[in-house]
C-alpha atoms as a PDB file:
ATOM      1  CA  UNK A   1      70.388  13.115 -26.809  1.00  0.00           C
ATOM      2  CA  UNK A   2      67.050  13.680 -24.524  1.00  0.00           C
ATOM      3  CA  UNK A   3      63.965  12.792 -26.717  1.00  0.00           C
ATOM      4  CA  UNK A   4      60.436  13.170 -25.652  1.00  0.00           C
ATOM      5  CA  UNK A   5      56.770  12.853 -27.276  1.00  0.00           C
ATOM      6  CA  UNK A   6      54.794  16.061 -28.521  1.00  0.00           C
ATOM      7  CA  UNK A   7      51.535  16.618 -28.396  1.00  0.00           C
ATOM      8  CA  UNK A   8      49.804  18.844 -31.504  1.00  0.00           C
ATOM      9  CA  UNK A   9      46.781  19.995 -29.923  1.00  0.00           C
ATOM     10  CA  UNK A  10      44.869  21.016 -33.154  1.00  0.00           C
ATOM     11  CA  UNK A  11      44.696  17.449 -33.185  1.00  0.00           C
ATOM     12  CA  UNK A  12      44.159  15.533 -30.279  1.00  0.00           C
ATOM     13  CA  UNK A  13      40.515  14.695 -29.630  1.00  0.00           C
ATOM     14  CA  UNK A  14      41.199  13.274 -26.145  1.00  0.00           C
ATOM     15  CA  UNK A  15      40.504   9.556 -27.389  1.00  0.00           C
ATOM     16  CA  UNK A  16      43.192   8.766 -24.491  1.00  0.00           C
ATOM     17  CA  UNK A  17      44.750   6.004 -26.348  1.00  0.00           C
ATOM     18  CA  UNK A  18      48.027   7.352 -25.956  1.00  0.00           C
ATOM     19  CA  UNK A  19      47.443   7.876 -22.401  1.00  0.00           C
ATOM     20  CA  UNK A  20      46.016   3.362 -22.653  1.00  0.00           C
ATOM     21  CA  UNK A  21      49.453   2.715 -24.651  1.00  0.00           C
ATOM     22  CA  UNK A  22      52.454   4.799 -22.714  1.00  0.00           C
ATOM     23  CA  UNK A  23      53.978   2.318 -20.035  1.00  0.00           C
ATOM     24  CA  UNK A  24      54.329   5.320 -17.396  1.00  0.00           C
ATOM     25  CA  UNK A  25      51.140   5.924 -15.837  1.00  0.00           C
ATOM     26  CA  UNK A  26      52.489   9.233 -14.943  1.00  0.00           C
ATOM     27  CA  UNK A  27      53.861  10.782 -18.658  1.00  0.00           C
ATOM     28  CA  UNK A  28      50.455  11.920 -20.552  1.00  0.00           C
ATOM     29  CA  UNK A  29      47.923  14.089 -18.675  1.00  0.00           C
ATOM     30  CA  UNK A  30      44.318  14.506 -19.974  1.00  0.00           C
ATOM     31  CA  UNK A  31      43.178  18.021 -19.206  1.00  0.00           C
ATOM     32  CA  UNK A  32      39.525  19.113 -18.489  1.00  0.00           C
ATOM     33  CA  UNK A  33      39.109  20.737 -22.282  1.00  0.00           C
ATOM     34  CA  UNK A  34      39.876  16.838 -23.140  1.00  0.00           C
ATOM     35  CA  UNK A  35      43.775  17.939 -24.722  1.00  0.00           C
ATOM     36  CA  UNK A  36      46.380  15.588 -23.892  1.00  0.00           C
ATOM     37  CA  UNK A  37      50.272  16.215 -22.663  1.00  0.00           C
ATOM     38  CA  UNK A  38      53.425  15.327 -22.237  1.00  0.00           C
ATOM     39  CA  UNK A  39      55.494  15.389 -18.732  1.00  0.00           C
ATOM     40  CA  UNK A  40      58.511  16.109 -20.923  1.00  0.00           C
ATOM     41  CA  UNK A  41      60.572  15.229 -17.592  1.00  0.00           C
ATOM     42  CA  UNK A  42      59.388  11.700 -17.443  1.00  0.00           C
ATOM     43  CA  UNK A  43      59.356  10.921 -21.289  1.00  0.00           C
ATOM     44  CA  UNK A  44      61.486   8.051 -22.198  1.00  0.00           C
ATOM     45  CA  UNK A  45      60.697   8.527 -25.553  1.00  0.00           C
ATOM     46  CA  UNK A  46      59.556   5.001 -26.654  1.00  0.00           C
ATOM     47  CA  UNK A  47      56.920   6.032 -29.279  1.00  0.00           C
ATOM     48  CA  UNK A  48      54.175   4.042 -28.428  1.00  0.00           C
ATOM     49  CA  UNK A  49      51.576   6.826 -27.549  1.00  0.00           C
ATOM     50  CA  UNK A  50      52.971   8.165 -31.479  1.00  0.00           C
ATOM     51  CA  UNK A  51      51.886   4.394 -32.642  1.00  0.00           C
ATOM     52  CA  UNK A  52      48.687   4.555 -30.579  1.00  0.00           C
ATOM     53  CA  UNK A  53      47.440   7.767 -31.428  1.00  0.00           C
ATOM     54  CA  UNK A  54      44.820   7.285 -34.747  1.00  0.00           C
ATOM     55  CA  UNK A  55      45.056  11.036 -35.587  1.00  0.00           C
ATOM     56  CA  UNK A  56      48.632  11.641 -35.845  1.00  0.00           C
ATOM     57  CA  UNK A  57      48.220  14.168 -33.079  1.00  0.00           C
ATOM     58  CA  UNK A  58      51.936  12.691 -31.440  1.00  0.00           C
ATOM     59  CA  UNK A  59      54.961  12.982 -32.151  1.00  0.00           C
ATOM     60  CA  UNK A  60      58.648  12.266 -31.396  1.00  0.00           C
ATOM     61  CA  UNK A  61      61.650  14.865 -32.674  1.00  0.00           C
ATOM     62  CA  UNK A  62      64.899  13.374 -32.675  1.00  0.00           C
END
């Protein structure tokens, strides 16, 4: 089963230390308006931007 990080944008603040944390450079994308994502495609799912993330803003469905 395919499992990738989600991103709840109500809460993100664009702290970016999911985007310090994830081991791909390439997975989390800050945008201009300072929201984060996900690259769903390159998403291994490890949970460490979920760990990171101080307002719960990240999460991982199973």
């Amino acid at each position: 089963m395919y499992v990738a990080a989600k991103v709840d944008e109500n809460k993100c603040n664009g702290c970016k230390l999911c985007i310090w944390s994830c081991p791909d450079p390439n997975v989390i994308i800050l945008h201009p308006n300072k929201k984060v994502s996900i690259n769903q495609s390159r998403c291994k799912g490890c949970g460490l931007c979920v760990i990171a993330c101080k307002r719960e803003a990240l999460s991982i469905d199973s």
